[in-house]
Every structure is written in C-alpha cells, then in structure tokens.
N, C-alpha and C. Protein backbone atom coordinates (compact mmCIF):
# COMPACT_ATOMS: atom_id res chain seq x y z
N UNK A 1 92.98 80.02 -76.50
CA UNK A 1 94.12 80.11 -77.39
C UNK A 1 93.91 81.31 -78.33
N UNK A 2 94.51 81.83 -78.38
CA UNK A 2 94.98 83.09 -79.52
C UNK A 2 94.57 82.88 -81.15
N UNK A 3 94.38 83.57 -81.66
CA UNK A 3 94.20 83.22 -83.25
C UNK A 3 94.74 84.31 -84.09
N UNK A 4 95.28 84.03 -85.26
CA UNK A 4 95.74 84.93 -86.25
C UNK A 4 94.53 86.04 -86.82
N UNK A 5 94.39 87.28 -87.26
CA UNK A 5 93.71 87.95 -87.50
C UNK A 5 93.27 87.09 -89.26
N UNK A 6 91.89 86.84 -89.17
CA UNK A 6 91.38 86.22 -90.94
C UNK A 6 92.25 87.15 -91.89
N UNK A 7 92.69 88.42 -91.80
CA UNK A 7 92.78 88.39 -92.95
C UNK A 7 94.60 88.58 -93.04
N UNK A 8 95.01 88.38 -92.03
CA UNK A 8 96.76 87.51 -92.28
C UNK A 8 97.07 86.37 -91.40
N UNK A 9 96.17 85.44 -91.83
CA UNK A 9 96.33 84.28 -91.94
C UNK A 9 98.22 83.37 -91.11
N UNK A 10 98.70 83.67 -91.61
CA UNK A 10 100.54 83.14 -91.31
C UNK A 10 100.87 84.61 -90.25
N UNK A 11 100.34 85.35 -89.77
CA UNK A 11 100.99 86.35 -88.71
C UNK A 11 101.35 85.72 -87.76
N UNK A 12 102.21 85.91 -86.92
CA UNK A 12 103.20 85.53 -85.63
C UNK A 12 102.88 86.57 -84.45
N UNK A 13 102.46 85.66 -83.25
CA UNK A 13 102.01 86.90 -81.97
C UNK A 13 103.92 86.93 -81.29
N UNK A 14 103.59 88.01 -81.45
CA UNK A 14 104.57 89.15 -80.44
C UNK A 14 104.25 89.83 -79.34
N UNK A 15 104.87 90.14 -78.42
CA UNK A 15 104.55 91.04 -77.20
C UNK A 15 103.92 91.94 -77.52
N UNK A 16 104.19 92.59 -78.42
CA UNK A 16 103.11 94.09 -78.87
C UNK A 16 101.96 93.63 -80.12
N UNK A 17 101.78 92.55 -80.48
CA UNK A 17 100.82 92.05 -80.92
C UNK A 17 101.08 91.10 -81.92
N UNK A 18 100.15 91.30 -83.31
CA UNK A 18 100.89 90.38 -84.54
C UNK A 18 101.62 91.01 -85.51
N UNK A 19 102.31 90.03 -85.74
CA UNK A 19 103.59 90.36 -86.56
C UNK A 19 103.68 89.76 -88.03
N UNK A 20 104.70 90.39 -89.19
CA UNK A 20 104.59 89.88 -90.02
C UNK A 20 105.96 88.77 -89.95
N UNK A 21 105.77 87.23 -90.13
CA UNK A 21 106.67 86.75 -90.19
C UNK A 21 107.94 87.09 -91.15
N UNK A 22 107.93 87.65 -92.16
CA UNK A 22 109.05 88.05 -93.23
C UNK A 22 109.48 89.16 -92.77
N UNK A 23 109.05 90.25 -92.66
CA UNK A 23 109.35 91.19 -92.77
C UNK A 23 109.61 92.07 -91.17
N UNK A 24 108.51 91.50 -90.30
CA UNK A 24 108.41 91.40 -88.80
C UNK A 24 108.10 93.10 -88.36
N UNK A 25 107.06 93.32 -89.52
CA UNK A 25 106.25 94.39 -89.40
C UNK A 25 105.17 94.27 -88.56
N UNK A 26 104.54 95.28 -87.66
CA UNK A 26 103.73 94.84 -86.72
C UNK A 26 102.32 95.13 -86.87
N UNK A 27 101.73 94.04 -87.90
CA UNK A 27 100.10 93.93 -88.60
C UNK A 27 99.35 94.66 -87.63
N UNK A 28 99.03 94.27 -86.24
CA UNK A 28 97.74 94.57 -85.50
C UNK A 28 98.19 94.50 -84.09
N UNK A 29 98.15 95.34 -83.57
CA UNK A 29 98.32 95.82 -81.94
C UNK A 29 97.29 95.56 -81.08
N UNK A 30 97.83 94.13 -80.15
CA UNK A 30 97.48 93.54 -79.03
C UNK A 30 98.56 92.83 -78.23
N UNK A 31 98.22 93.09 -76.72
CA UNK A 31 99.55 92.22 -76.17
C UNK A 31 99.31 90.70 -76.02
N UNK A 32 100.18 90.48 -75.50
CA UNK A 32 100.06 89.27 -75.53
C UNK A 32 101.02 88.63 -74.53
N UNK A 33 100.68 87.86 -73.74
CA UNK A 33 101.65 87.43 -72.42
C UNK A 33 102.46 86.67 -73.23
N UNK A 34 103.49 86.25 -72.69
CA UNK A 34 104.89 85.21 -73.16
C UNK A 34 103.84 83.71 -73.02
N UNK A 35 103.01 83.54 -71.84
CA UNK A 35 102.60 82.11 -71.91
C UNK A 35 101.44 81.80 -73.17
N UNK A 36 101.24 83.04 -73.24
CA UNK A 36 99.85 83.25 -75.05
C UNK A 36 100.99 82.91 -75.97
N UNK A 37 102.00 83.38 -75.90
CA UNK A 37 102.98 83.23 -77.31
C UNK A 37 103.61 81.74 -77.01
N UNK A 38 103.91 80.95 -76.61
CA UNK A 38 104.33 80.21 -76.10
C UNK A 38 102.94 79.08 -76.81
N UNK A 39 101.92 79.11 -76.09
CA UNK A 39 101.01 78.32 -76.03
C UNK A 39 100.92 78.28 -78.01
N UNK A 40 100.69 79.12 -78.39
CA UNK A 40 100.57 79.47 -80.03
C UNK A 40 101.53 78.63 -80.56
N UNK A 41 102.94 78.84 -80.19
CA UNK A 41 104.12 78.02 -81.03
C UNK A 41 103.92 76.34 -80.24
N UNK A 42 102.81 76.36 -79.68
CA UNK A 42 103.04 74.54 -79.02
C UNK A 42 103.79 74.41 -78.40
N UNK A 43 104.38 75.27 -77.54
CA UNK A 43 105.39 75.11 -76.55
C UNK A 43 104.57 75.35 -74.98
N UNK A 44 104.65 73.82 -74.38
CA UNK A 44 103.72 73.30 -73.20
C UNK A 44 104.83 74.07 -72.19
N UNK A 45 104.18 74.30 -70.71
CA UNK A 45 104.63 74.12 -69.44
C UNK A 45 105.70 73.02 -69.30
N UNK A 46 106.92 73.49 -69.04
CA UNK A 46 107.87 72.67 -68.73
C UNK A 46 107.17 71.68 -67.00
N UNK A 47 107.33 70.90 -66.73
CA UNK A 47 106.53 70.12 -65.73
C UNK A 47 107.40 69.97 -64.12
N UNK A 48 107.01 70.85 -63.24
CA UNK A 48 108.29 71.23 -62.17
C UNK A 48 109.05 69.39 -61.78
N UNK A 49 110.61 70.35 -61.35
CA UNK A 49 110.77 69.30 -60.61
C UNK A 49 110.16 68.51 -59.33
N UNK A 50 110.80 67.72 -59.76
CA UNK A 50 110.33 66.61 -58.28
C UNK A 50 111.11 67.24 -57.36
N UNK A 51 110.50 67.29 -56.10
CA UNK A 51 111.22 67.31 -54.84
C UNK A 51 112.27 66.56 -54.57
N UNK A 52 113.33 66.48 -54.10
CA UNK A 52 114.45 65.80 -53.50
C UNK A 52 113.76 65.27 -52.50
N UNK A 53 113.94 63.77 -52.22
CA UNK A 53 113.86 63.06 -50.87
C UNK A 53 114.82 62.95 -50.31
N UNK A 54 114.71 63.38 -48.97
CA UNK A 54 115.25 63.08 -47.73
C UNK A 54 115.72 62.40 -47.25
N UNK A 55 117.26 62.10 -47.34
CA UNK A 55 117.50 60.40 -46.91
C UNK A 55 118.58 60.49 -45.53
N UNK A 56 117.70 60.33 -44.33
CA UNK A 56 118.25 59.61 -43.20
C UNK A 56 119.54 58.50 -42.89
N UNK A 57 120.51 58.97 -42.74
CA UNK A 57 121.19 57.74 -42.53
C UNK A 57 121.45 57.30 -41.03
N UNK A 58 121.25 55.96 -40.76
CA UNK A 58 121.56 55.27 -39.52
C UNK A 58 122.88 55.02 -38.87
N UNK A 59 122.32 55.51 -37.50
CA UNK A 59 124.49 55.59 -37.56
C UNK A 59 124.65 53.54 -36.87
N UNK A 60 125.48 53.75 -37.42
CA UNK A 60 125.91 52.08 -37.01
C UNK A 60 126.90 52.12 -36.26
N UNK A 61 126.44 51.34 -35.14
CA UNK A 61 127.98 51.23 -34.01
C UNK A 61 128.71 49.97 -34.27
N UNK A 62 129.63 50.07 -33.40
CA UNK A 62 130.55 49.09 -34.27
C UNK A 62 130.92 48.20 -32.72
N UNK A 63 130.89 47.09 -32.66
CA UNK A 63 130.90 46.08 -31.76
C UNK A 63 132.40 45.39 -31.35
N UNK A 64 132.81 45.77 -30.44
CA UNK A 64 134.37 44.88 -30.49
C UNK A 64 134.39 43.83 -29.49
C-alpha cells in the first residue's frame, strides 16, 4: 500500500504523484497506477460476475 510523504501528512495520490488536497498542487512526483489510487481511498476490486448458467430445455411431445 502506498503512503503519504511524513512530511504532508493529508496529501492525496494522483496519477502524477501526490497532491495537495486544497489546493491540488502537485507536492511530490511519483506515479501511481489507478489500482494504487483506488486501493489508498479503500476502494476494493469490484468481484466479477457470475457466469450465466445454461439452461436446456426439454422438448415435450404431446400425446393424442
């Protein structure tokens, strides 16, 4: 996991590195993938869908 630089403490990671939350000046230059920024704000892996099952239908004859 990523960490704020000690000495700005409340900085926000951005694509081009950290940022100042107020002002959104850019403290310290490092990248940072979307899933690093992501992971930082607590925002998990959405969890894939389930597969669709397959449903067979039986043909039914009809008796006269």
């Amino acid at each position: 996991m990523i960490k704020a630089p000690k000495w700005c403490r409340d900085a926000v990671p951005v694509k081009a590195g950290w940022s100042d939350p107020k002002t959104g000046e850019l403290l310290k230059v490092q990248n940072f993938s979307q899933e690093e920024i992501a992971e930082w704000h607590g925002v998990s892996k959405p969890e894939p869908a389930p597969e669709p099952e397959q449903v067979v239908e039986e043909d039914s004859e009809t008796e006269e």
